[in-house]
PDB file of N, CA and C in Angstrom:
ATOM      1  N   UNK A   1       0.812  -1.193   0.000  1.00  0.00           N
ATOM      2  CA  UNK A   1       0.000   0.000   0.000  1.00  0.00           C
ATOM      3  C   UNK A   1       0.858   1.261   0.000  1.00  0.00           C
ATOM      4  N   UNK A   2       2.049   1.234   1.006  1.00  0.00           N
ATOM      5  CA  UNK A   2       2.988   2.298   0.623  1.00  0.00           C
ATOM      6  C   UNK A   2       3.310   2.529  -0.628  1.00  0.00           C
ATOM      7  N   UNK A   3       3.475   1.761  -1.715  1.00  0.00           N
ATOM      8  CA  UNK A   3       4.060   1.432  -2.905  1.00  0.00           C
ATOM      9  C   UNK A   3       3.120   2.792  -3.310  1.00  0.00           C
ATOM     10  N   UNK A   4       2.242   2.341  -3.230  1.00  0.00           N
ATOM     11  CA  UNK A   4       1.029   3.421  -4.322  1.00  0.00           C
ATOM     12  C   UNK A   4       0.849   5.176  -3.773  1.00  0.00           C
ATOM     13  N   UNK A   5       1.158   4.904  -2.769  1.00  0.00           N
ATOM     14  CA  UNK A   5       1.391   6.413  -1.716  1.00  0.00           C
ATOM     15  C   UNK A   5       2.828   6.999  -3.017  1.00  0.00           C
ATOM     16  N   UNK A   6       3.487   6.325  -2.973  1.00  0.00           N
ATOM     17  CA  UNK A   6       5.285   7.153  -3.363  1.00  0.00           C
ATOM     18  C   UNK A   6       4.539   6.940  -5.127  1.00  0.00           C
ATOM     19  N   UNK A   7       4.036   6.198  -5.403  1.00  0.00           N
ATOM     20  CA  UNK A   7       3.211   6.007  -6.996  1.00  0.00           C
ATOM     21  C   UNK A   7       2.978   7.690  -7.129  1.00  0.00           C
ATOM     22  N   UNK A   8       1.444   7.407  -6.431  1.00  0.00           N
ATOM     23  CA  UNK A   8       1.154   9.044  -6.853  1.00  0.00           C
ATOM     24  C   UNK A   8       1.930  10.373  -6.028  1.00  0.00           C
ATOM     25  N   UNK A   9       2.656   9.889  -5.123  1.00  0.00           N
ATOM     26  CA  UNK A   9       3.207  11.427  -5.099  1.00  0.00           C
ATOM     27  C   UNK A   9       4.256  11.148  -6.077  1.00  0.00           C
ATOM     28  N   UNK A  10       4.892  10.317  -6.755  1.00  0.00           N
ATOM     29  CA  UNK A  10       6.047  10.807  -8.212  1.00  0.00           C
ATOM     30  C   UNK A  10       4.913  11.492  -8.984  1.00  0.00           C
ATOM     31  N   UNK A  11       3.837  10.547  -9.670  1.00  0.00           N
ATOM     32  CA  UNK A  11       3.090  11.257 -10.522  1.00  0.00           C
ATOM     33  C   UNK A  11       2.684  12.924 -10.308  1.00  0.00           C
ATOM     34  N   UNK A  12       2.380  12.753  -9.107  1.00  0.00           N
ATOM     35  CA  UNK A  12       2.039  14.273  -8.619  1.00  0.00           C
ATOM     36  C   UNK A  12       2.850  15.483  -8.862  1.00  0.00           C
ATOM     37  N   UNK A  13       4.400  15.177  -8.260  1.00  0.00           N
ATOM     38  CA  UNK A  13       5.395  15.776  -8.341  1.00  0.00           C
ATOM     39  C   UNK A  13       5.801  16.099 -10.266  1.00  0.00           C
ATOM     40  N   UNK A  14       5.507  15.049 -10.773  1.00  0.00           N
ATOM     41  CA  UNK A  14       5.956  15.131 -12.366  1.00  0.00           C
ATOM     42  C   UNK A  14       4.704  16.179 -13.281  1.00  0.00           C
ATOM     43  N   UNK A  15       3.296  15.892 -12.826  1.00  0.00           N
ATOM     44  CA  UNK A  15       2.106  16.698 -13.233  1.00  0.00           C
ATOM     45  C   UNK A  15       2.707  18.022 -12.922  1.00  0.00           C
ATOM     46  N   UNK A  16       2.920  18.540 -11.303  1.00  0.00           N
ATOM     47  CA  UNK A  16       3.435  19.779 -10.526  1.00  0.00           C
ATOM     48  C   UNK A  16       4.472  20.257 -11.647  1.00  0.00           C
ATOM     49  N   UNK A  17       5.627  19.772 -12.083  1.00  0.00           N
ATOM     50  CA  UNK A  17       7.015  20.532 -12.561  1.00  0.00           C
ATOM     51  C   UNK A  17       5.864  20.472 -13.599  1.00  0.00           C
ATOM     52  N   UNK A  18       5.209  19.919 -14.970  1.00  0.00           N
ATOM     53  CA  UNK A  18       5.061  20.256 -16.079  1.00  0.00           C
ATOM     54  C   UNK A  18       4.158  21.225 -16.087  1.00  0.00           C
ATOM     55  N   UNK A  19       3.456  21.598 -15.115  1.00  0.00           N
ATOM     56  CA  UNK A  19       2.109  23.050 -14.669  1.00  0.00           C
ATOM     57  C   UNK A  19       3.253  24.311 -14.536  1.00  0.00           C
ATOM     58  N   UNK A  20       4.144  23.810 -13.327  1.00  0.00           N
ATOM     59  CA  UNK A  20       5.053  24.748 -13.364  1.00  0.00           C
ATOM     60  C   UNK A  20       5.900  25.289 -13.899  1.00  0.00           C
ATOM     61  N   UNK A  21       6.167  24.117 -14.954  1.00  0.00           N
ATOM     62  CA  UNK A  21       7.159  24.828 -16.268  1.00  0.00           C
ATOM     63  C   UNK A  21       6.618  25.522 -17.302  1.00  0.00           C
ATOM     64  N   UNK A  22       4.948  25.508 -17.225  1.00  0.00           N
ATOM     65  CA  UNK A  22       4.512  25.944 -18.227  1.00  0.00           C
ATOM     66  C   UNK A  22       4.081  27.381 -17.870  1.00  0.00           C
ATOM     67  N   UNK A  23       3.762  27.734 -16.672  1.00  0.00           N
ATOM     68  CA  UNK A  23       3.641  28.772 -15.635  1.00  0.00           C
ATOM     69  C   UNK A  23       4.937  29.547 -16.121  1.00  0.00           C
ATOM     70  N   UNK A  24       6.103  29.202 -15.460  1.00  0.00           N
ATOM     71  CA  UNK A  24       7.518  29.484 -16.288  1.00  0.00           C
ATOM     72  C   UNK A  24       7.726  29.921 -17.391  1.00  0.00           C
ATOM     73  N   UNK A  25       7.168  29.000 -18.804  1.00  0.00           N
ATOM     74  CA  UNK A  25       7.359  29.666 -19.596  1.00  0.00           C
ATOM     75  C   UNK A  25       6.309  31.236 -20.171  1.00  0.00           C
ATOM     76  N   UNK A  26       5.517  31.088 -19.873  1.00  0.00           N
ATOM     77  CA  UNK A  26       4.363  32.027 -19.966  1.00  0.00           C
ATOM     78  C   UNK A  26       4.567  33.165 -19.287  1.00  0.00           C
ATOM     79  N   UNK A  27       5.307  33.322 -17.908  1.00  0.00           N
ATOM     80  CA  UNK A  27       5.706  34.647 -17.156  1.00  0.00           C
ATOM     81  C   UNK A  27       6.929  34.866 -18.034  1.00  0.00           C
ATOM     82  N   UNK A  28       8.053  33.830 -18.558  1.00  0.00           N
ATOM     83  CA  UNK A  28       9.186  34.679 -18.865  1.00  0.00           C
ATOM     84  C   UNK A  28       8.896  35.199 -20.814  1.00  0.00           C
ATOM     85  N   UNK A  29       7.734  34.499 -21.465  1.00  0.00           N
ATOM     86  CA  UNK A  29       7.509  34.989 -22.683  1.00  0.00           C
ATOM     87  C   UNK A  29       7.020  36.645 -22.226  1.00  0.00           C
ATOM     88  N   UNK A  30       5.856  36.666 -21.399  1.00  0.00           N
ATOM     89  CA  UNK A  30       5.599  38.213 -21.231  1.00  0.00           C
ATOM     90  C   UNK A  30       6.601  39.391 -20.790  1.00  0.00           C
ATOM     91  N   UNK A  31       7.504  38.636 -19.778  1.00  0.00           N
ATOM     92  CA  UNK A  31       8.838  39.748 -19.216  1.00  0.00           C
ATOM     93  C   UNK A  31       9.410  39.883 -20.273  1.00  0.00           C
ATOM     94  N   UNK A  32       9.735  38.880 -21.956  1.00  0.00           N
ATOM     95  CA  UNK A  32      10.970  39.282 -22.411  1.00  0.00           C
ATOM     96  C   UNK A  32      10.074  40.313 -23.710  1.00  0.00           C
ATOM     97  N   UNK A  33       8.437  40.331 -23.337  1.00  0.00           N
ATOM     98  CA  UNK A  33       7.862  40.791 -24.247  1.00  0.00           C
ATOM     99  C   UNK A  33       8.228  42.862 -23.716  1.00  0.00           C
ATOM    100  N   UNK A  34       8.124  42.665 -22.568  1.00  0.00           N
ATOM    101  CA  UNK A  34       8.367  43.988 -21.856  1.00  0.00           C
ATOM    102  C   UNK A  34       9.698  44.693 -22.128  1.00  0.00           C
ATOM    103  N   UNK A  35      10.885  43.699 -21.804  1.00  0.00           N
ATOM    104  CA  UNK A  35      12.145  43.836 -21.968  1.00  0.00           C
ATOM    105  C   UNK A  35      12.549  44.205 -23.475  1.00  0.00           C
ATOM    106  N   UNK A  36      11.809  43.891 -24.596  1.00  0.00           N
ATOM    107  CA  UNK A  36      12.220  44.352 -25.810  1.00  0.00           C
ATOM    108  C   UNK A  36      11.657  45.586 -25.834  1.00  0.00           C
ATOM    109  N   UNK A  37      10.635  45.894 -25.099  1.00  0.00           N
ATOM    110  CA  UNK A  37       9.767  47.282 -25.339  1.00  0.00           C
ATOM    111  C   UNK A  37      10.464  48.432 -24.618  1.00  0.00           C
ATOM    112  N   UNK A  38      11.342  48.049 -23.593  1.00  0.00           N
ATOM    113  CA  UNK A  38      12.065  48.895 -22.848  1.00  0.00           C
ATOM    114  C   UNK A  38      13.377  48.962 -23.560  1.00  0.00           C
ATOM    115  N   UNK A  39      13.491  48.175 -24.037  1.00  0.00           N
ATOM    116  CA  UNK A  39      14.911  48.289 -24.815  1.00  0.00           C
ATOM    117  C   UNK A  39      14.766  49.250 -26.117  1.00  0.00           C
ATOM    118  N   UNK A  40      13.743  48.872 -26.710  1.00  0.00           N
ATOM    119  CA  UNK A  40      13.191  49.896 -27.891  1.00  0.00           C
ATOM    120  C   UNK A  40      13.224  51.257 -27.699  1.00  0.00           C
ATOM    121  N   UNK A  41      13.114  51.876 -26.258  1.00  0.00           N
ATOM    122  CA  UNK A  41      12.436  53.277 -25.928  1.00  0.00           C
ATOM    123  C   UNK A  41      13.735  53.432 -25.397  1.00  0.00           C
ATOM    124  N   UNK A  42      14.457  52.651 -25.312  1.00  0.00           N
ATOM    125  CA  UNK A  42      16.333  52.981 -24.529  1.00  0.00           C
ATOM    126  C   UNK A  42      15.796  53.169 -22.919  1.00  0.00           C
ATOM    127  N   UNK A  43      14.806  52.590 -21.790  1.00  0.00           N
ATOM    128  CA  UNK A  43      14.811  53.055 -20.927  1.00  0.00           C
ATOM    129  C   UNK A  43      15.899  51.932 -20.273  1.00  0.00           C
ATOM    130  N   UNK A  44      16.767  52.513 -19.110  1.00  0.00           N
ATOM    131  CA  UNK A  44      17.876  51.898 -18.612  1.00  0.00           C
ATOM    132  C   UNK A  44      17.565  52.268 -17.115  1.00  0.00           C
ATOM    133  N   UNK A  45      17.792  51.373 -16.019  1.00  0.00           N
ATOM    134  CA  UNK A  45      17.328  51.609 -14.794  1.00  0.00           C
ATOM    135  C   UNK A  45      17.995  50.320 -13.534  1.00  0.00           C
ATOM    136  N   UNK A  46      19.056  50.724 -12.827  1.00  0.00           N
ATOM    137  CA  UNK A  46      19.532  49.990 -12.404  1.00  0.00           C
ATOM    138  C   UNK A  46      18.507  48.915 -11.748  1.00  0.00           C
ATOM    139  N   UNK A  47      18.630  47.453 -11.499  1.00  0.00           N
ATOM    140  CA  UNK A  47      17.795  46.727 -10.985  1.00  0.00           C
ATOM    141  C   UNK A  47      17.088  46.307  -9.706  1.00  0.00           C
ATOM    142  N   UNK A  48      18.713  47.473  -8.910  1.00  0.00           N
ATOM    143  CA  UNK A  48      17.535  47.677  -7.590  1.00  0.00           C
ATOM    144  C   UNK A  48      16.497  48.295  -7.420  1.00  0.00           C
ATOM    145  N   UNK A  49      16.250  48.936  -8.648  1.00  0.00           N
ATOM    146  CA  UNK A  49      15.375  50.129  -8.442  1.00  0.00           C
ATOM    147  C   UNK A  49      13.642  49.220  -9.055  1.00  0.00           C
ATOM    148  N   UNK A  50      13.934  48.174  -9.346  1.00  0.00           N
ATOM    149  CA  UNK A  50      13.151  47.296  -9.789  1.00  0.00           C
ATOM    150  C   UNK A  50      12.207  46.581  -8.531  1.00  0.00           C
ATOM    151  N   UNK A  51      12.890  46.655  -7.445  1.00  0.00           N
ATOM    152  CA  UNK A  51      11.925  46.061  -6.083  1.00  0.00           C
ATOM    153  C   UNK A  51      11.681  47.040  -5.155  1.00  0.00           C
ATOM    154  N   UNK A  52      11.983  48.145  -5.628  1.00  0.00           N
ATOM    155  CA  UNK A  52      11.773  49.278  -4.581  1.00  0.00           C
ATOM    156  C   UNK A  52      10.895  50.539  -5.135  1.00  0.00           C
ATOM    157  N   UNK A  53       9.949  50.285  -5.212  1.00  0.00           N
ATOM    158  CA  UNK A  53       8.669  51.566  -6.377  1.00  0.00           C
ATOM    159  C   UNK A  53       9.075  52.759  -5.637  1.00  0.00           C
ATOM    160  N   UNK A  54       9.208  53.193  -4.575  1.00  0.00           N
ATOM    161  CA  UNK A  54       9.932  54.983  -3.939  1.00  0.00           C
ATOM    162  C   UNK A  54      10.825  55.279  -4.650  1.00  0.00           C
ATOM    163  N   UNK A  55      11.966  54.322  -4.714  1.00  0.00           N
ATOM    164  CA  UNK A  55      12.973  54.746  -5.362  1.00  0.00           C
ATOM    165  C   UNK A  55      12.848  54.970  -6.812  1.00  0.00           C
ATOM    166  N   UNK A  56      12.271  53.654  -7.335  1.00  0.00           N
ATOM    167  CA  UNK A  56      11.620  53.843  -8.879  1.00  0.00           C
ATOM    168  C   UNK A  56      10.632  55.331  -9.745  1.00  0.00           C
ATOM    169  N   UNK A  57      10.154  55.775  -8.458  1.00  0.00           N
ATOM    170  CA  UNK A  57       9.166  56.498  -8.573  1.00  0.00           C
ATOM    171  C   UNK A  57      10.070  58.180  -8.650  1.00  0.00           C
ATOM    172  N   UNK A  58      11.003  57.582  -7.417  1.00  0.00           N
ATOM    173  CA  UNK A  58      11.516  59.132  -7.373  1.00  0.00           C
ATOM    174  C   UNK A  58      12.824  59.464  -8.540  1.00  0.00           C
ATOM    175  N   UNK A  59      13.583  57.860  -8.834  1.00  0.00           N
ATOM    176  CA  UNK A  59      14.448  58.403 -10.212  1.00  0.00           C
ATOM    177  C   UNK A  59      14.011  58.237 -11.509  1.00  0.00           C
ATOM    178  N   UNK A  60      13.411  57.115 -11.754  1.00  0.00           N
ATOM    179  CA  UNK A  60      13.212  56.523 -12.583  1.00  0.00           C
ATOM    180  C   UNK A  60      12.022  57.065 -13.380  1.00  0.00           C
ATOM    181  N   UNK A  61      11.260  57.345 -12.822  1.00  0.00           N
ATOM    182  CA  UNK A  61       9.741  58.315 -13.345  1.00  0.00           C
ATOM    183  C   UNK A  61       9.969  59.622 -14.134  1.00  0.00           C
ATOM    184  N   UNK A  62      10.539  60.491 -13.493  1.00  0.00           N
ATOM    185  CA  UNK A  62      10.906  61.865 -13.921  1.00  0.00           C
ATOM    186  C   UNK A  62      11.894  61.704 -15.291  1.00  0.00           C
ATOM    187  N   UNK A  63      12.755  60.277 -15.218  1.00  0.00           N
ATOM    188  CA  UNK A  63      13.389  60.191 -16.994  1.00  0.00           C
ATOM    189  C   UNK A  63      12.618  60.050 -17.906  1.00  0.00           C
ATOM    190  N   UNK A  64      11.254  59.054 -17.395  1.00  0.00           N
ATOM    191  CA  UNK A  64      10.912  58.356 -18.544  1.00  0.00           C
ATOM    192  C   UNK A  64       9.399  58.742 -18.367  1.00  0.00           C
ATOM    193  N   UNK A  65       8.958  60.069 -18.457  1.00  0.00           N
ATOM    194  CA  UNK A  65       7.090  59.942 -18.146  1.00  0.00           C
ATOM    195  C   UNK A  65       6.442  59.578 -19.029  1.00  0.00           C
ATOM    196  N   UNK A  66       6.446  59.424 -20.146  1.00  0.00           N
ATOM    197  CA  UNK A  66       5.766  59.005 -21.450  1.00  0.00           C
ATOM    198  C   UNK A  66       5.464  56.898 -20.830  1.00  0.00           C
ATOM    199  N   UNK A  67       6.696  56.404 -20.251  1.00  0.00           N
ATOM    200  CA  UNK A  67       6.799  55.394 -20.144  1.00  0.00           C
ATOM    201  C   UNK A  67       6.499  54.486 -18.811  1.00  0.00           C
ATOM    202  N   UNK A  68       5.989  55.461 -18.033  1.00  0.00           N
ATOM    203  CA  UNK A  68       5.721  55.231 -16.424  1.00  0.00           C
ATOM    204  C   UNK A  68       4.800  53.371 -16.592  1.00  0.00           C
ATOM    205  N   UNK A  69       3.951  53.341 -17.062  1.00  0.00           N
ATOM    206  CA  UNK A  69       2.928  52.296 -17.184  1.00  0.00           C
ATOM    207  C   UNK A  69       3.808  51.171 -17.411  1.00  0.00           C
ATOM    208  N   UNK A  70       5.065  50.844 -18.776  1.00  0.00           N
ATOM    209  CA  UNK A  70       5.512  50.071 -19.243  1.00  0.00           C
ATOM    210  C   UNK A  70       6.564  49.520 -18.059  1.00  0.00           C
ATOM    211  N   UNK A  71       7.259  51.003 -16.967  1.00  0.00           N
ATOM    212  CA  UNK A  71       8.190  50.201 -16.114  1.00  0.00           C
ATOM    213  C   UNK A  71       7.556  49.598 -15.172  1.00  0.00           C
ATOM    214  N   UNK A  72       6.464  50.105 -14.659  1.00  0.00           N
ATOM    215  CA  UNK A  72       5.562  49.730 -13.195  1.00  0.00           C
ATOM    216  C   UNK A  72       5.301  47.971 -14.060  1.00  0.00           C
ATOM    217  N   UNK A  73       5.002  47.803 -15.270  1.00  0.00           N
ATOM    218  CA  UNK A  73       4.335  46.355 -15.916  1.00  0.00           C
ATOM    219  C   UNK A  73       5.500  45.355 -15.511  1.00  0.00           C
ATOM    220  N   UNK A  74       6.666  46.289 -16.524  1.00  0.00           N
ATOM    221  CA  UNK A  74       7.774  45.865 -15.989  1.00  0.00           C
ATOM    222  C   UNK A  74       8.459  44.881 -14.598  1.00  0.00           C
ATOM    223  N   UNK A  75       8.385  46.335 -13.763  1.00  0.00           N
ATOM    224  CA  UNK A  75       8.598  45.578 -12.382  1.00  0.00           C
ATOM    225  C   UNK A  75       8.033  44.773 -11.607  1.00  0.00           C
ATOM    226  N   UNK A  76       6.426  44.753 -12.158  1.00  0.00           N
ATOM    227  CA  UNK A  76       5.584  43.845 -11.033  1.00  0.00           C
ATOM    228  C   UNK A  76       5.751  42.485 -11.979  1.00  0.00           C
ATOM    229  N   UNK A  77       6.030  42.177 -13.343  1.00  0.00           N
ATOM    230  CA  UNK A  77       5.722  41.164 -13.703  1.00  0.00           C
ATOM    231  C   UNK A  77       6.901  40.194 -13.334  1.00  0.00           C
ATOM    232  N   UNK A  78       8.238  40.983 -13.232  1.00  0.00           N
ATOM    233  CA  UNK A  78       9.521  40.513 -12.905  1.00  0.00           C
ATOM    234  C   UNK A  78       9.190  40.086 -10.818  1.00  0.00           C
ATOM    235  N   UNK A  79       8.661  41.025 -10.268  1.00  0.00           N
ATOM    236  CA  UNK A  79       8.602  40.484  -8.970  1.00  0.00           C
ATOM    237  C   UNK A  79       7.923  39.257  -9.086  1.00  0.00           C
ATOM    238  N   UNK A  80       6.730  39.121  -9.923  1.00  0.00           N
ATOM    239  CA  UNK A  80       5.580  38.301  -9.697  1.00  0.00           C
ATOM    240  C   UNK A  80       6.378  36.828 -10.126  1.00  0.00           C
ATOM    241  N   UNK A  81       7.040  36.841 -11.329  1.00  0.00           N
ATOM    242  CA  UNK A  81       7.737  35.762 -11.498  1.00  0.00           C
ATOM    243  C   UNK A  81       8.553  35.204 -10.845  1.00  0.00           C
ATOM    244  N   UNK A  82      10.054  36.053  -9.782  1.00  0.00           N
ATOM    245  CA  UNK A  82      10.261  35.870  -8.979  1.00  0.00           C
ATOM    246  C   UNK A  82      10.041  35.150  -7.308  1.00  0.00           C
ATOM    247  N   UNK A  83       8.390  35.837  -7.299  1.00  0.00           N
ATOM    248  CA  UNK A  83       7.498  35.230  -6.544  1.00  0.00           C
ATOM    249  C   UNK A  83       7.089  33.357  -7.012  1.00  0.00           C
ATOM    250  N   UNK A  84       6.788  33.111  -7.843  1.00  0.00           N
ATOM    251  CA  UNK A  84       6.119  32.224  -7.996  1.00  0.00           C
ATOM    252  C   UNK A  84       7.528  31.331  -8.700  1.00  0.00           C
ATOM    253  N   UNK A  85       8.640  31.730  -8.848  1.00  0.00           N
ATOM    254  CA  UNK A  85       9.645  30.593  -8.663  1.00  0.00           C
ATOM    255  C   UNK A  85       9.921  30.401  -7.624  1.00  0.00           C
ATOM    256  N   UNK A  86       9.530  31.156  -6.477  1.00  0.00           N
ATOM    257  CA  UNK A  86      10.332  30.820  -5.114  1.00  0.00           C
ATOM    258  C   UNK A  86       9.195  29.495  -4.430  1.00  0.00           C
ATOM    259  N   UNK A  87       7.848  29.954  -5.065  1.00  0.00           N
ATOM    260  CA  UNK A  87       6.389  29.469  -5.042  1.00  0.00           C
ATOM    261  C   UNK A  87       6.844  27.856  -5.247  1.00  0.00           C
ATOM    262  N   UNK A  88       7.343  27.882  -6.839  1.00  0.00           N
ATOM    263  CA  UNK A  88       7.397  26.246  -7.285  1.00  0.00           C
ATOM    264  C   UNK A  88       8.172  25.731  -6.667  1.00  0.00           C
ATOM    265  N   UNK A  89       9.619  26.500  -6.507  1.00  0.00           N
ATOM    266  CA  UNK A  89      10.628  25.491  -5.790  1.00  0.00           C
ATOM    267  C   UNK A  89      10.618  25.251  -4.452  1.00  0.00           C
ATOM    268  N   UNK A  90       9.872  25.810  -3.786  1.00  0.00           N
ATOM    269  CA  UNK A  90       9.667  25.304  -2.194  1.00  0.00           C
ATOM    270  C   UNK A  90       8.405  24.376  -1.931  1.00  0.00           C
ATOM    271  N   UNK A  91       7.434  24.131  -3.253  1.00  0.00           N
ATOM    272  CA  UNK A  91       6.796  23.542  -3.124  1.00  0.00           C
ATOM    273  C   UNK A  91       7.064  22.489  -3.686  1.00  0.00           C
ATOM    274  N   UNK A  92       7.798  21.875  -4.597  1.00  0.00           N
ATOM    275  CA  UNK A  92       8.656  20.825  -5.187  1.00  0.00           C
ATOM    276  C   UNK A  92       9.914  20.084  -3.904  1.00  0.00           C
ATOM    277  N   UNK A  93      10.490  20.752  -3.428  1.00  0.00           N
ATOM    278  CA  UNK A  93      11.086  20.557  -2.796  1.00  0.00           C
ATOM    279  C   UNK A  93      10.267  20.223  -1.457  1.00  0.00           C
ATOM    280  N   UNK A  94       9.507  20.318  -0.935  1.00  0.00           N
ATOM    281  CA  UNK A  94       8.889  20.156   0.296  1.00  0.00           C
ATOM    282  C   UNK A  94       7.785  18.637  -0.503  1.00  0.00           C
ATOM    283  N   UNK A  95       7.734  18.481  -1.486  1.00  0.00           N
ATOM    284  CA  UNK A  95       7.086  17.190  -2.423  1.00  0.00           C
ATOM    285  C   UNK A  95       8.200  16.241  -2.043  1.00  0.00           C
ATOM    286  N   UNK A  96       9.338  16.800  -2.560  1.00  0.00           N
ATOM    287  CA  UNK A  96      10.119  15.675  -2.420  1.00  0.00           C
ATOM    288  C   UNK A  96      11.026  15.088  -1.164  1.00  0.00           C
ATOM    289  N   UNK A  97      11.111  16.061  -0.263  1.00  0.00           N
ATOM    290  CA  UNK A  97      11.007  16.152   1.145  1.00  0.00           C
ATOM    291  C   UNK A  97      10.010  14.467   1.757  1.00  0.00           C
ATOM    292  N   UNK A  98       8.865  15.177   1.139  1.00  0.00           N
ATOM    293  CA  UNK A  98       8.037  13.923   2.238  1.00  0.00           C
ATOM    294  C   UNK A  98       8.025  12.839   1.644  1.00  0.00           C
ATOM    295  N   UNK A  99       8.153  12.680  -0.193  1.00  0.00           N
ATOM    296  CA  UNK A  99       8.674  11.287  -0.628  1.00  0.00           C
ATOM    297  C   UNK A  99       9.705  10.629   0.000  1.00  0.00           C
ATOM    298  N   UNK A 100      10.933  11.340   0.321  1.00  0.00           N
ATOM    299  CA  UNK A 100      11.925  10.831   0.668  1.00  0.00           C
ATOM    300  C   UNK A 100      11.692  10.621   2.038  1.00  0.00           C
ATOM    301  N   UNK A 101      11.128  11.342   2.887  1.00  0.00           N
ATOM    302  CA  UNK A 101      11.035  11.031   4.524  1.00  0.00           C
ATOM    303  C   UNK A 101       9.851  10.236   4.436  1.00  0.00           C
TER     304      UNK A 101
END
């Protein structure tokens, strides 16, 4: 009966990475859709300024006002992805955690 317990949590774990890789690819097609658009308009902005909107707001805004919408898309889509790799891999890892224990 154990047998079928470690059965479906592999299956589980293998369903999980292919949701999550596809999650993956779909956040990083839209960031690199952003990243060409920022590259197009020449906006340049060091990357701390990417998790910190005060700071973003107070340098980064006043260069580029035509473009305010595209960096804010920018930065939240890059946090959000960030977010939800930290999402898959602690939840993969805590999968394979209890397979193994």
């Amino acid at each position: 009966m154990s047998n079928l317990w470690v059965d479906l949590g592999v299956a589980l774990a293998i369903i999980l990475a292919i949701v999550f890789l596809f999650f993956n690819l779909m956040f990083r097609l839209r960031l690199l859709k952003l990243f060409k658009q920022m590259q197009q308009y020449r906006i340049e902005m060091d990357w701390r300024l990417i998790f910190d909107q005060t700071k973003r707001e107070a340098w980064v805004h006043p260069q580029y006002p035509e473009h305010i919408s595209l960096i804010e898309k920018f930065s939240g889509q890059l946090r959000r992805s960030l977010q939800w790799g930290g999402i898959i891999f602690f939840s993969l890892l805590a999968l394979a955690a209890l397979l193994i224990f």
